[in-house]
C-alpha atoms as a PDB file:
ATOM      1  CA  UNK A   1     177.585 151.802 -77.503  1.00  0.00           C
ATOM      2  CA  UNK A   2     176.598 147.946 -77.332  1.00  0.00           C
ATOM      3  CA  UNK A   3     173.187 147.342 -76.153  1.00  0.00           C
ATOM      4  CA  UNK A   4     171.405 144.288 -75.041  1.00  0.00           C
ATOM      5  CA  UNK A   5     168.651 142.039 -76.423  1.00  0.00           C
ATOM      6  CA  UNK A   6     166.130 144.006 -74.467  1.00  0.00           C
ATOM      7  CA  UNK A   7     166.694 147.152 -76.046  1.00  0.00           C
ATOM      8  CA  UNK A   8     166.639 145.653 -79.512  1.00  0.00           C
ATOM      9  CA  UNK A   9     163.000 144.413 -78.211  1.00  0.00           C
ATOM     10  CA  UNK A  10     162.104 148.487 -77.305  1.00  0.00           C
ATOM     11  CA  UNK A  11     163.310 149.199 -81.007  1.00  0.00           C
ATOM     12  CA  UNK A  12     161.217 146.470 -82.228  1.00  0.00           C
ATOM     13  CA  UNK A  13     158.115 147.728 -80.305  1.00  0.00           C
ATOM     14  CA  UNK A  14     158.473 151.375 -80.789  1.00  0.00           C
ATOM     15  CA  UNK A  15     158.705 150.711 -84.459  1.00  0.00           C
ATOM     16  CA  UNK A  16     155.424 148.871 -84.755  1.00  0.00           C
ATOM     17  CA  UNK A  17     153.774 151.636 -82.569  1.00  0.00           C
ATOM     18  CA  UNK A  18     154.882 154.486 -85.295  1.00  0.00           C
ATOM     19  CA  UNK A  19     153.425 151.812 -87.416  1.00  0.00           C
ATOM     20  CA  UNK A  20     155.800 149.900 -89.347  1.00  0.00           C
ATOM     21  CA  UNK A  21     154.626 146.119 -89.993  1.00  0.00           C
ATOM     22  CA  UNK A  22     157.573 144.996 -88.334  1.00  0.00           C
ATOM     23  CA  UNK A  23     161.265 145.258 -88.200  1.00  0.00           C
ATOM     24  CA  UNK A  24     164.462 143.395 -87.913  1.00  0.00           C
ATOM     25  CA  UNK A  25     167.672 144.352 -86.751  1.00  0.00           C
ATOM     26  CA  UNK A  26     171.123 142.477 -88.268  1.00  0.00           C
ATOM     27  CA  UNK A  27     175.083 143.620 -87.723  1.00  0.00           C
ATOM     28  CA  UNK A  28     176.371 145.699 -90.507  1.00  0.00           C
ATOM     29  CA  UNK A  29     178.929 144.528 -92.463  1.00  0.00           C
ATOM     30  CA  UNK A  30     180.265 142.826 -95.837  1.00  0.00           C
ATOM     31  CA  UNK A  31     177.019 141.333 -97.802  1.00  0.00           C
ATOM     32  CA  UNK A  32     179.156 137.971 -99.392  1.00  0.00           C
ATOM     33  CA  UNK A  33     176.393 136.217-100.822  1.00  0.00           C
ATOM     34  CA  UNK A  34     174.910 139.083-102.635  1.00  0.00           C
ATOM     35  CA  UNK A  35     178.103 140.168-104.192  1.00  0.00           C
ATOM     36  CA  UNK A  36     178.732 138.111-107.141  1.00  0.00           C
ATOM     37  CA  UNK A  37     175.127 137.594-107.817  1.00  0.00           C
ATOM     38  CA  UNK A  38     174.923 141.602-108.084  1.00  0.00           C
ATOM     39  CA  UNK A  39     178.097 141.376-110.173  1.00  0.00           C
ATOM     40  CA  UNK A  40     176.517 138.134-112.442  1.00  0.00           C
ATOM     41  CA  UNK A  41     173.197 140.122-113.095  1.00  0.00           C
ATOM     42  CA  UNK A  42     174.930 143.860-113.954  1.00  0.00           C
ATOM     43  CA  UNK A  43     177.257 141.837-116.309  1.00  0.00           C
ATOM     44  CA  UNK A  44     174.014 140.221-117.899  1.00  0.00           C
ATOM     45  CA  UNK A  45     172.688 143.895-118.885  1.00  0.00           C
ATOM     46  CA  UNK A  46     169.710 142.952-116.617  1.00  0.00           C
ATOM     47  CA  UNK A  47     169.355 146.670-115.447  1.00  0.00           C
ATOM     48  CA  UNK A  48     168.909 148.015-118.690  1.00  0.00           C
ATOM     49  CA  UNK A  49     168.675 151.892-118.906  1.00  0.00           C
ATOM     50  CA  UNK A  50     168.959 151.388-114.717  1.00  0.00           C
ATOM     51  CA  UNK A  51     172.877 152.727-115.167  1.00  0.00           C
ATOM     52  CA  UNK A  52     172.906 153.950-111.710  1.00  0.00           C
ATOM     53  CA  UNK A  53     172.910 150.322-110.781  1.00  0.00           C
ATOM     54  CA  UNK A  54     176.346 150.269-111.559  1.00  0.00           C
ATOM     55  CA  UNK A  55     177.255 152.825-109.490  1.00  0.00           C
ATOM     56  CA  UNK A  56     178.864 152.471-105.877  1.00  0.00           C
ATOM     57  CA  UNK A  57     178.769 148.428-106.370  1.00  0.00           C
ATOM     58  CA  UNK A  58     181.254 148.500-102.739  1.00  0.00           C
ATOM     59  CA  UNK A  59     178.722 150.600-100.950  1.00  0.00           C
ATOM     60  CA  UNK A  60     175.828 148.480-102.095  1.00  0.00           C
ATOM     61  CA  UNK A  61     177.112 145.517-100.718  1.00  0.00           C
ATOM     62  CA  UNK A  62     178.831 147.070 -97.313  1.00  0.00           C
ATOM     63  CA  UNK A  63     176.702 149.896 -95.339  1.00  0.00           C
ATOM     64  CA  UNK A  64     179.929 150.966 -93.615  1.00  0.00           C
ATOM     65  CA  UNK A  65     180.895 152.646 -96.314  1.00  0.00           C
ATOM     66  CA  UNK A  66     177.869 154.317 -96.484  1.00  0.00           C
ATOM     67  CA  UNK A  67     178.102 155.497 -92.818  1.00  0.00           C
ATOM     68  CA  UNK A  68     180.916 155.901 -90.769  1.00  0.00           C
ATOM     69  CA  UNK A  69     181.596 153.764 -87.938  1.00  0.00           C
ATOM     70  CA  UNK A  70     178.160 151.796 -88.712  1.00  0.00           C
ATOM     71  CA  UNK A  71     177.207 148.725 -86.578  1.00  0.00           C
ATOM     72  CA  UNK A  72     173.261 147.937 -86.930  1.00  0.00           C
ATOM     73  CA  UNK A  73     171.046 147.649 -89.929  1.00  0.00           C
ATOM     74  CA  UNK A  74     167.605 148.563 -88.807  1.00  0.00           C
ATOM     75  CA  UNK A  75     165.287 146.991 -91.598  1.00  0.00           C
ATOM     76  CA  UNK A  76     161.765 148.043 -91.213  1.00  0.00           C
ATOM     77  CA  UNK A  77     158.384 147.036 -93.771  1.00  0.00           C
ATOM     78  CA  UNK A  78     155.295 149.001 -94.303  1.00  0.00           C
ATOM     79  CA  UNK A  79     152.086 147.781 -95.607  1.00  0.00           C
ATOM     80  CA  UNK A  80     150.564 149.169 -98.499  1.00  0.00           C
ATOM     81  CA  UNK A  81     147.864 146.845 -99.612  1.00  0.00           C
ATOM     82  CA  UNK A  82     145.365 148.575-100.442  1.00  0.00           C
ATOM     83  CA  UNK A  83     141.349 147.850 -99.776  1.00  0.00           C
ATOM     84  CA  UNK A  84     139.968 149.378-102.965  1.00  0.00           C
ATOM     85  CA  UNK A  85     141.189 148.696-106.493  1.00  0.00           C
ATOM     86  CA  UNK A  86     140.691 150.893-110.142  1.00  0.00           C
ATOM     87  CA  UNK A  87     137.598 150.929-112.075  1.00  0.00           C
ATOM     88  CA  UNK A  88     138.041 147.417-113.991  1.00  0.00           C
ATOM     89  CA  UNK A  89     137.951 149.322-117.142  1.00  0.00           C
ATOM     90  CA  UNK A  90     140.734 151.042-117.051  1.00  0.00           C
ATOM     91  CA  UNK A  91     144.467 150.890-117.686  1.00  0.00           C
ATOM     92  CA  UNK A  92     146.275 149.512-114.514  1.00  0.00           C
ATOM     93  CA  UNK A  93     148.932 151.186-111.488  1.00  0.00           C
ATOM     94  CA  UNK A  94     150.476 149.234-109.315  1.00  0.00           C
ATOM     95  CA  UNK A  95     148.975 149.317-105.735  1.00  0.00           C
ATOM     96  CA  UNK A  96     151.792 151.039-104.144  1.00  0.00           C
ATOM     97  CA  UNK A  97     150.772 153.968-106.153  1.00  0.00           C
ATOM     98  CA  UNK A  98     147.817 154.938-105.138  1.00  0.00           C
ATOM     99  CA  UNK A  99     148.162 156.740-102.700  1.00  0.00           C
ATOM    100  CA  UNK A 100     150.983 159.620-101.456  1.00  0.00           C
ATOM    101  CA  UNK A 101     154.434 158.791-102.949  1.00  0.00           C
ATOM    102  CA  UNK A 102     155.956 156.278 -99.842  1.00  0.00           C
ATOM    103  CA  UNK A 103     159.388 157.419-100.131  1.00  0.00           C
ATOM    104  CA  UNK A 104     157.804 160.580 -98.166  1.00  0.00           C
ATOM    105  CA  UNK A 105     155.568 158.653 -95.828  1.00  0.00           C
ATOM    106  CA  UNK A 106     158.310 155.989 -94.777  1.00  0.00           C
ATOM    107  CA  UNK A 107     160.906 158.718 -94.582  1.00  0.00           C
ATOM    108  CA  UNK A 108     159.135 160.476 -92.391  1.00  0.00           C
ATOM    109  CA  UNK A 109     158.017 157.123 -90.413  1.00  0.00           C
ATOM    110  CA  UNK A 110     161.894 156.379 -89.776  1.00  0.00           C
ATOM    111  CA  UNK A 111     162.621 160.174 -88.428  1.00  0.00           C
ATOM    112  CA  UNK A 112     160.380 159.179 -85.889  1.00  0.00           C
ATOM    113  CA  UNK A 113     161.778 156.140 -85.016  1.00  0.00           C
ATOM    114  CA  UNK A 114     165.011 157.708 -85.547  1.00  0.00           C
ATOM    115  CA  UNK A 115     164.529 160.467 -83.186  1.00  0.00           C
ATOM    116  CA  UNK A 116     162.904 157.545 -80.362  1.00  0.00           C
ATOM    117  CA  UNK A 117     166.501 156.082 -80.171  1.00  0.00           C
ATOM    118  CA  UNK A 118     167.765 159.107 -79.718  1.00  0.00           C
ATOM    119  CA  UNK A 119     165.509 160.168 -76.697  1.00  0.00           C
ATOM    120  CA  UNK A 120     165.979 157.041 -75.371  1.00  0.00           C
ATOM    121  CA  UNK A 121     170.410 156.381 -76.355  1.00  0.00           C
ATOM    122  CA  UNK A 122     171.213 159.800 -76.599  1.00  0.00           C
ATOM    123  CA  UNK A 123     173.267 161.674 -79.854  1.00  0.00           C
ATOM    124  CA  UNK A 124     174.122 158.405 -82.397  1.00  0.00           C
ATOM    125  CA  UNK A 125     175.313 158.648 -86.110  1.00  0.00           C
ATOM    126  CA  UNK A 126     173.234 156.943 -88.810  1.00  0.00           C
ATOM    127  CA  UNK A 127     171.119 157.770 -91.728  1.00  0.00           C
ATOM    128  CA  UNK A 128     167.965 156.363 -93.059  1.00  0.00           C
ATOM    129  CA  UNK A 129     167.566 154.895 -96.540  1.00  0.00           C
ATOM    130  CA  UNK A 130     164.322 154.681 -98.707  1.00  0.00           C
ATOM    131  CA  UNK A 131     165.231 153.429-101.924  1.00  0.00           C
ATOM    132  CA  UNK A 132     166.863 156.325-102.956  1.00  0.00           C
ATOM    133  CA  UNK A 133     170.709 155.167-101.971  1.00  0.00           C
ATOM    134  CA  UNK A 134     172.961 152.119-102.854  1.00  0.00           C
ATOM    135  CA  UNK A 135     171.656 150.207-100.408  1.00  0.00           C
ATOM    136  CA  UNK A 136     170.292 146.318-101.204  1.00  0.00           C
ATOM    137  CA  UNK A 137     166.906 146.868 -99.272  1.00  0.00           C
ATOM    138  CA  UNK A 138     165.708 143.062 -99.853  1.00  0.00           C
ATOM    139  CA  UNK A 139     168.833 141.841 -98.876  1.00  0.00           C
ATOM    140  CA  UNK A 140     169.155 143.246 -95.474  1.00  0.00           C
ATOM    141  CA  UNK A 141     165.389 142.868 -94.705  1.00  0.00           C
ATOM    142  CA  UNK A 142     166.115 138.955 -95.484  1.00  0.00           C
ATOM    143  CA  UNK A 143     169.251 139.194 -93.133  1.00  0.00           C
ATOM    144  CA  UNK A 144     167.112 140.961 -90.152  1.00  0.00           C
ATOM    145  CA  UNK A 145     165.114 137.541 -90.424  1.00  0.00           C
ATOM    146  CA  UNK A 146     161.889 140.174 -91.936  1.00  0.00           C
ATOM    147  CA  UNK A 147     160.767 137.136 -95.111  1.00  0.00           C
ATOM    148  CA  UNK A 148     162.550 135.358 -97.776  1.00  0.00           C
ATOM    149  CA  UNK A 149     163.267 136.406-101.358  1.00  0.00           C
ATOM    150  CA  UNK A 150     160.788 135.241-103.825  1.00  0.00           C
ATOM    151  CA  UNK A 151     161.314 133.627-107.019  1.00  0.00           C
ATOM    152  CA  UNK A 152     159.759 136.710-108.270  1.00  0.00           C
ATOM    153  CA  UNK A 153     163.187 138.345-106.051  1.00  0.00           C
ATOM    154  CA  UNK A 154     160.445 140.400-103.957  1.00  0.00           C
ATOM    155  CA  UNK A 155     160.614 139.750-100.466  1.00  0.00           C
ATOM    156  CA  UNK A 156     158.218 137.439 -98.897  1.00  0.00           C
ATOM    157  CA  UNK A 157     156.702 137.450 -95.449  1.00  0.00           C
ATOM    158  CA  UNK A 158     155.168 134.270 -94.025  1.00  0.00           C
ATOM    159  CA  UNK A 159     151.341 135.533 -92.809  1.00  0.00           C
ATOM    160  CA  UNK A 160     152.276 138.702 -94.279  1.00  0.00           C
ATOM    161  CA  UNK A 161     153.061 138.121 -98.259  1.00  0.00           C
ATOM    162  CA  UNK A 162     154.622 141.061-100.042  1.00  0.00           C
ATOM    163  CA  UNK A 163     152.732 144.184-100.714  1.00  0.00           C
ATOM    164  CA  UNK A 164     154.851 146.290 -98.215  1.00  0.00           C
ATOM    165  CA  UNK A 165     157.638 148.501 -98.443  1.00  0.00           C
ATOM    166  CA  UNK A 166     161.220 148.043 -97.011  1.00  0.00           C
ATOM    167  CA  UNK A 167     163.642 151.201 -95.494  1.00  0.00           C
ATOM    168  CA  UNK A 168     166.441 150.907 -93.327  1.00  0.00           C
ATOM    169  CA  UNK A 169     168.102 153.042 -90.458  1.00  0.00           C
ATOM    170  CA  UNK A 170     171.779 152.672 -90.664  1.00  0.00           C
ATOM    171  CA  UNK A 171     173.440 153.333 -87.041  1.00  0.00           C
ATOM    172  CA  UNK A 172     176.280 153.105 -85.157  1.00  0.00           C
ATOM    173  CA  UNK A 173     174.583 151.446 -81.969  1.00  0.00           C
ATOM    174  CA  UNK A 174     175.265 148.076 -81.407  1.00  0.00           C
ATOM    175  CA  UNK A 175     171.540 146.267 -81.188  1.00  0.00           C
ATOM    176  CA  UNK A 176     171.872 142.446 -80.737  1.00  0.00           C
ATOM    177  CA  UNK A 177     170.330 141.267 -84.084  1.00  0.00           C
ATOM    178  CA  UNK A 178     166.391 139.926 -83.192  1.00  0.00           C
ATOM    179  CA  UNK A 179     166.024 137.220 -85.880  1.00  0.00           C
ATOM    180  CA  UNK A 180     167.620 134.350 -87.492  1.00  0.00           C
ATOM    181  CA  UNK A 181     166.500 133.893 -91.381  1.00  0.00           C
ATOM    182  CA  UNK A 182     163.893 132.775 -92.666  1.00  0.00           C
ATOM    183  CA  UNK A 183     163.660 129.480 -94.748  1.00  0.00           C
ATOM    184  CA  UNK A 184     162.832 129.595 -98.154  1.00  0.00           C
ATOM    185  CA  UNK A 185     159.073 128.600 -98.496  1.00  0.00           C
ATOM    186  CA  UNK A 186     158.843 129.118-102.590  1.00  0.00           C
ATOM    187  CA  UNK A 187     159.328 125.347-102.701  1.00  0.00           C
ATOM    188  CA  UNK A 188     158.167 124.034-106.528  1.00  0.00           C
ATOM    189  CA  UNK A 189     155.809 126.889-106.824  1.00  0.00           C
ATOM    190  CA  UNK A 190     156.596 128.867-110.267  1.00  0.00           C
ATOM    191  CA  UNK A 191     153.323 130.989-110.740  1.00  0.00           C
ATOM    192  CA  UNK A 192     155.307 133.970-110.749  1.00  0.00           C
ATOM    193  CA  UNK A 193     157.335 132.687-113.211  1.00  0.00           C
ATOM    194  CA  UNK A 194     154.187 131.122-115.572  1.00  0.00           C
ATOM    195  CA  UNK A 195     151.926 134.713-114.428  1.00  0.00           C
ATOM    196  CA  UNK A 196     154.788 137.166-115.635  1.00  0.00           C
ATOM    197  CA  UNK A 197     153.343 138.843-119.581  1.00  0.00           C
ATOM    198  CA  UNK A 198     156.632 139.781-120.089  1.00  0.00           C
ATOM    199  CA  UNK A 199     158.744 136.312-119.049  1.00  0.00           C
ATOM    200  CA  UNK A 200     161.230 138.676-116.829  1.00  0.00           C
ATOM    201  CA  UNK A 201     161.546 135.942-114.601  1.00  0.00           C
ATOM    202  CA  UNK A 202     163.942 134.384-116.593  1.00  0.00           C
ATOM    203  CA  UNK A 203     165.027 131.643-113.992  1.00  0.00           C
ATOM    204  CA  UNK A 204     163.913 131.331-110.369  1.00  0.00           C
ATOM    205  CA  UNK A 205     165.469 133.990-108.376  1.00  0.00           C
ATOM    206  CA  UNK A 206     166.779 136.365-110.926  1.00  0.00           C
ATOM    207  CA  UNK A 207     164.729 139.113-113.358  1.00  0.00           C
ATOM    208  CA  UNK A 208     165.826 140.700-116.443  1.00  0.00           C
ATOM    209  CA  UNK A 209     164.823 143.964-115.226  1.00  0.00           C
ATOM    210  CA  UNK A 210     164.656 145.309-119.126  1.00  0.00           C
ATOM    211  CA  UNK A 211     162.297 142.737-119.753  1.00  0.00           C
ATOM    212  CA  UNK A 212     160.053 144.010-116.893  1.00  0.00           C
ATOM    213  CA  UNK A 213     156.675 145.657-117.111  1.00  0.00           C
ATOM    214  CA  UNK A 214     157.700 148.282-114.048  1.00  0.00           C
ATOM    215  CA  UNK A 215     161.445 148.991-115.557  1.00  0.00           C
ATOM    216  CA  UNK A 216     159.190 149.546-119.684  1.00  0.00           C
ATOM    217  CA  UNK A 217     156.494 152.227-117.886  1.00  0.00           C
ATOM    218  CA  UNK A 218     158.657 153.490-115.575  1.00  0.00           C
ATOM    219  CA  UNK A 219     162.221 153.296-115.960  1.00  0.00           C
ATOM    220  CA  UNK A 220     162.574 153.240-119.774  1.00  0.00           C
ATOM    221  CA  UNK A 221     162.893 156.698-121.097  1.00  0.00           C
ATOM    222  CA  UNK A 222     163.054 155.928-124.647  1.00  0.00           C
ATOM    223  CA  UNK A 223     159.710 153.966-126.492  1.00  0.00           C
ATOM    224  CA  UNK A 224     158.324 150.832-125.325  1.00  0.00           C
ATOM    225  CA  UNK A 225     159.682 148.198-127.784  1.00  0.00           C
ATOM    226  CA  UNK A 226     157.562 146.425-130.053  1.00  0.00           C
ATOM    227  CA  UNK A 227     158.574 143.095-128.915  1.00  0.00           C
ATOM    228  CA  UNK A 228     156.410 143.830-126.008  1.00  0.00           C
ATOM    229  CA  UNK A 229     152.985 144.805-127.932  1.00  0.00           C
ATOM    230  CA  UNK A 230     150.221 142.716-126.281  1.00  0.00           C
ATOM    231  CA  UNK A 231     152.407 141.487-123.841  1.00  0.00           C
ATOM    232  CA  UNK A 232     151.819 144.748-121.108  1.00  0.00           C
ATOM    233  CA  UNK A 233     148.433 143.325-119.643  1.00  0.00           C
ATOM    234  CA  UNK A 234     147.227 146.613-119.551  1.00  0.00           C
ATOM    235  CA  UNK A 235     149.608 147.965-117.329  1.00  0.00           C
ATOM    236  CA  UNK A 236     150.372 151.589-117.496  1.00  0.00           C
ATOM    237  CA  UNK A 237     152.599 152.155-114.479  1.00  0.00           C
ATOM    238  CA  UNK A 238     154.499 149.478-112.821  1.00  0.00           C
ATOM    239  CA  UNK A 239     153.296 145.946-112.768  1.00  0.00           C
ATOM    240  CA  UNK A 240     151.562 143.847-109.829  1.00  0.00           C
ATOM    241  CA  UNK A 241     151.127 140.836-111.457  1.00  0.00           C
ATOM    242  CA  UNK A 242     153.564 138.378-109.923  1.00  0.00           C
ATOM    243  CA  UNK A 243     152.835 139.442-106.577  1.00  0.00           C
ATOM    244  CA  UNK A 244     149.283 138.886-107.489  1.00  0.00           C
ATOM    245  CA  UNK A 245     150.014 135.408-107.797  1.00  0.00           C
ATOM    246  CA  UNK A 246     151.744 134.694-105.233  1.00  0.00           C
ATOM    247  CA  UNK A 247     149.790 132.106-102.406  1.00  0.00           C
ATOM    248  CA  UNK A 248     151.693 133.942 -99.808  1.00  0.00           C
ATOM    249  CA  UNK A 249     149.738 137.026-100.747  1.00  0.00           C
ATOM    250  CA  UNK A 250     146.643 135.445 -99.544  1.00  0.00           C
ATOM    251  CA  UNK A 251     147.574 136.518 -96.047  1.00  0.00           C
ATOM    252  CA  UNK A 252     147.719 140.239 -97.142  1.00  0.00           C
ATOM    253  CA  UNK A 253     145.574 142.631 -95.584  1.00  0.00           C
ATOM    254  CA  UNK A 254     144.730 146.074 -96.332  1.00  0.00           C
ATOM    255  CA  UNK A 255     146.677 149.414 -94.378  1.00  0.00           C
ATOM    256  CA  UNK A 256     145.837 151.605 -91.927  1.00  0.00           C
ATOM    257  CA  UNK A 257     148.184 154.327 -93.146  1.00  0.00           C
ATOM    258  CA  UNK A 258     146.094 157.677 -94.144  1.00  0.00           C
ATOM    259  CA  UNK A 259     148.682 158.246 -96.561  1.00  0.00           C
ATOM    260  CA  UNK A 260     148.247 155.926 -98.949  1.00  0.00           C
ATOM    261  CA  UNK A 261     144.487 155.794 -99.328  1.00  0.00           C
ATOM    262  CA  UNK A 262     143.906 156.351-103.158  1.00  0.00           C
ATOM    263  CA  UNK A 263     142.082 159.421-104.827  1.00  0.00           C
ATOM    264  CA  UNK A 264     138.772 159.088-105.386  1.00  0.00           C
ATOM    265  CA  UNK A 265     138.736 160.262-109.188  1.00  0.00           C
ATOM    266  CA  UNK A 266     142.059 157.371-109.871  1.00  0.00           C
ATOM    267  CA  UNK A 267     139.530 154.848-109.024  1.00  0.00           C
ATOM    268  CA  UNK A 268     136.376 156.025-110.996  1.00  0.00           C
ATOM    269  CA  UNK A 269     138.658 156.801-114.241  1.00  0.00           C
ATOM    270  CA  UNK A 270     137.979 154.462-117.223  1.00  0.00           C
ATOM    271  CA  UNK A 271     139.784 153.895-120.416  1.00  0.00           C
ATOM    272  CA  UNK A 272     138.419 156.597-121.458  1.00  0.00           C
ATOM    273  CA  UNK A 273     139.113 158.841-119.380  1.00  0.00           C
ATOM    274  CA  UNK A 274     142.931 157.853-119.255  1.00  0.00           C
ATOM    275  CA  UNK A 275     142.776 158.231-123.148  1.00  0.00           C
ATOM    276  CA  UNK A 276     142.142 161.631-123.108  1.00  0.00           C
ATOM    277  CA  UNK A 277     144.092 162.819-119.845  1.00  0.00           C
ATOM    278  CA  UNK A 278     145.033 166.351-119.954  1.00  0.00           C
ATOM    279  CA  UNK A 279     148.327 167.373-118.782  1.00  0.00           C
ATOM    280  CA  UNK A 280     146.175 169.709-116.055  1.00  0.00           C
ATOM    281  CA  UNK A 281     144.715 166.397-114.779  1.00  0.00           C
ATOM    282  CA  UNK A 282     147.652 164.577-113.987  1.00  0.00           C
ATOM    283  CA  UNK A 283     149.270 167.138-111.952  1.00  0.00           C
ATOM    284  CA  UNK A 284     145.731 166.891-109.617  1.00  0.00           C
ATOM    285  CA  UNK A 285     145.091 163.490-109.481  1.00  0.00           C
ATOM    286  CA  UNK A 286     149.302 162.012-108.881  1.00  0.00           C
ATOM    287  CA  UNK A 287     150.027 165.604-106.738  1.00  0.00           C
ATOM    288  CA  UNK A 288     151.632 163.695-104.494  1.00  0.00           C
ATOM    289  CA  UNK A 289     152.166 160.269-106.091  1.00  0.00           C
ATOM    290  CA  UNK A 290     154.984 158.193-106.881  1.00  0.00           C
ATOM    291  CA  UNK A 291     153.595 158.288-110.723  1.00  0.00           C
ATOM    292  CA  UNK A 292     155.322 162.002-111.008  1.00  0.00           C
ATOM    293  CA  UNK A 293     158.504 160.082-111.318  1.00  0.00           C
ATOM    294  CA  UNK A 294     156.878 158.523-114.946  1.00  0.00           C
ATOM    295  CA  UNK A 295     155.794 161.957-115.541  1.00  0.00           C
ATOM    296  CA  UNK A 296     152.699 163.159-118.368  1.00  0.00           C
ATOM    297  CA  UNK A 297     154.774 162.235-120.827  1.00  0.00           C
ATOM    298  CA  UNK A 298     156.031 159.108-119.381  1.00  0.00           C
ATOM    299  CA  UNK A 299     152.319 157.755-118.620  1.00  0.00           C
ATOM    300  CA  UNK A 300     150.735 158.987-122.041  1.00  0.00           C
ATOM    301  CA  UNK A 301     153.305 157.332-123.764  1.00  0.00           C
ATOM    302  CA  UNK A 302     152.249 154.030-121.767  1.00  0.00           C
ATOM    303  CA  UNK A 303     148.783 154.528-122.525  1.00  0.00           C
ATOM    304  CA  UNK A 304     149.322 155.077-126.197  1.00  0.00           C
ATOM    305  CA  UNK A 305     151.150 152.258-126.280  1.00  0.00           C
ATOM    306  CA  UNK A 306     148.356 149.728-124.568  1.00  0.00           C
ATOM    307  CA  UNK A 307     145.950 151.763-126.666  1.00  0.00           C
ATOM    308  CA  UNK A 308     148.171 150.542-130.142  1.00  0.00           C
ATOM    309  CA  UNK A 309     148.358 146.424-129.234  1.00  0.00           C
ATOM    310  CA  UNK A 310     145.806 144.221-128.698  1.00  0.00           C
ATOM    311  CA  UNK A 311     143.462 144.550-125.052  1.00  0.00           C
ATOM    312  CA  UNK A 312     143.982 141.681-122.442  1.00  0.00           C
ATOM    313  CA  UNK A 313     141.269 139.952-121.519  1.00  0.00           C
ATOM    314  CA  UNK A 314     139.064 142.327-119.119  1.00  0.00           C
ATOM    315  CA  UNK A 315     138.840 138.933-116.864  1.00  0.00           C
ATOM    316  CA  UNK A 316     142.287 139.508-116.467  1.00  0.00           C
ATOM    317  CA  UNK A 317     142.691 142.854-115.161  1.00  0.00           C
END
């Protein structure tokens, strides 16, 4: 079925209602650009233990092979940025952690908008993806005209920034695409680049994922290496630093989504506290969270590991 430009504007619209930040439609097909850079950086070693990243390298770059018959790449961002922060004195999580584990909450936000097409189209075939599947998330969001990539290879959004999450609906309806793309706006900007403890950036545009602080406290399943003692910045899951950074993240504001609003005993829990979590503890304060995937032993190794090197600078949290 081929539809018009007004019912990509319905899509567009019904997706903000359920609550989305915004979305972007773009025709599926054959990601050129993206293919020998993805084929440059996996023969670099740049996804370290990330093995899975090798995996399915034609359906990462071509969403027809990941549905039949597929013609539109819905790309749709959610804001997490949150309006409170940890207690200062404590090890650090990344913001989109705070709250319930998103690849639940935007799941659930696409069914919705999934099952709006289909009481408005009728019976279509198409799945949604929330990082979970070999699908290049930043890629199509950049296509669907949604931001640019970053130096810091997160997507940016002008007035927006980047503390948002990215899914996509892959259909076999035919929606006009909405946007063209956007133009790079990084310009000589490099405080990603200068910010990063780690120095993952390791030229604009492309990360050494092994070298970053999200892939060492998350990712890694073997021990931190030493190379990185006093270079974590007091991290303990994921990293938020060159986001942080970023100008464009001057325009973030915080959510509205219920689901990601942090527990109250994350925020109030001090070094301390984090020092001497119990096993018990951690399944009540992350029941829900995205840190499960890090799991007790995962985190405690982190924190033993901050607790070993030398403490940043508590301006610097």
């Amino acid at each position: 079925m081929k539809l018009s430009t007004s019912d990509t504007d319905w899509l567009v619209y019904r997706a903000k209602e359920i609550g989305f930040l915004s979305c972007g439609v773009s025709s599926a097909g054959f990601l050129e650009e993206e293919a020998p850079r993805l084929e440059k950086w996996l023969k670099k070693g740049f996804n370290g233990q990330m093995g899975y990243m090798e995996n399915h390298f034609d359906k990462r770059l071509d969403p027809r092979l990941l549905v039949d018959g597929a013609k539109t790449v819905v790309s749709v961002l959610l804001n997490y940025f949150p309006d409170q922060r940890q207690n200062p004195d404590a090890p650090k999580i990344s913001k989109y952690a705070y709250g319930k584990d998103y690849h639940f909450v935007l799941k659930e936000k696409l069914r919705f908008l999934a099952e709006a097409i289909e009481e408005k189209y009728g019976t279509f075939s198409g799945r949604a993806f929330v990082d979970s599947a070999p699908v290049l998330d930043k890629a199509w969001a950049k296509r669907a005209g949604l931001g640019w990539m970053g130096k810091n290879t997160n997507l940016i959004t002008p007035q927006a920034g980047s503390f948002y999450f990215i899914g996509e609906l892959i259909i076999d309806l035919e929606f006009p695409p909405n946007n063209s793309e956007v133009n790079d706006f990084c310009g000589t900007c490099t405080r990603c680049i200068d910010a990063c403890p780690t120095e993952a950036i390791v030229e604009p545009y492309v990360v050494d994922g092994s070298r970053c602080i999200s892939y060492l406290t998350i990712e890694l399943k073997d021990a931190i290496p030493q190379q990185f003692s006093g270079r974590m910045d007091d991290w303990m899951f994921g990293c938020d630093v060159c986001q942080d950074v970023c100008p464009w993240n001057r325009f973030s504001t915080p959510h509205d989504h219920s689901e990601f609003q942090p527990n109250e005993e994350l925020l109030e829990m001090d070094y301390t506290d984090w020092e001497e979590l119990t096993e018990e503890t951690f399944r009540r304060v992350f029941k829900k969270s995205a840190v499960k995937r890090t799991k007790y032993s995962g985190l405690t190794r982190n924190i033993t590991f901050l607790k070993s090197q030398p403490k940043s600078d508590p301006d610097n949290r």
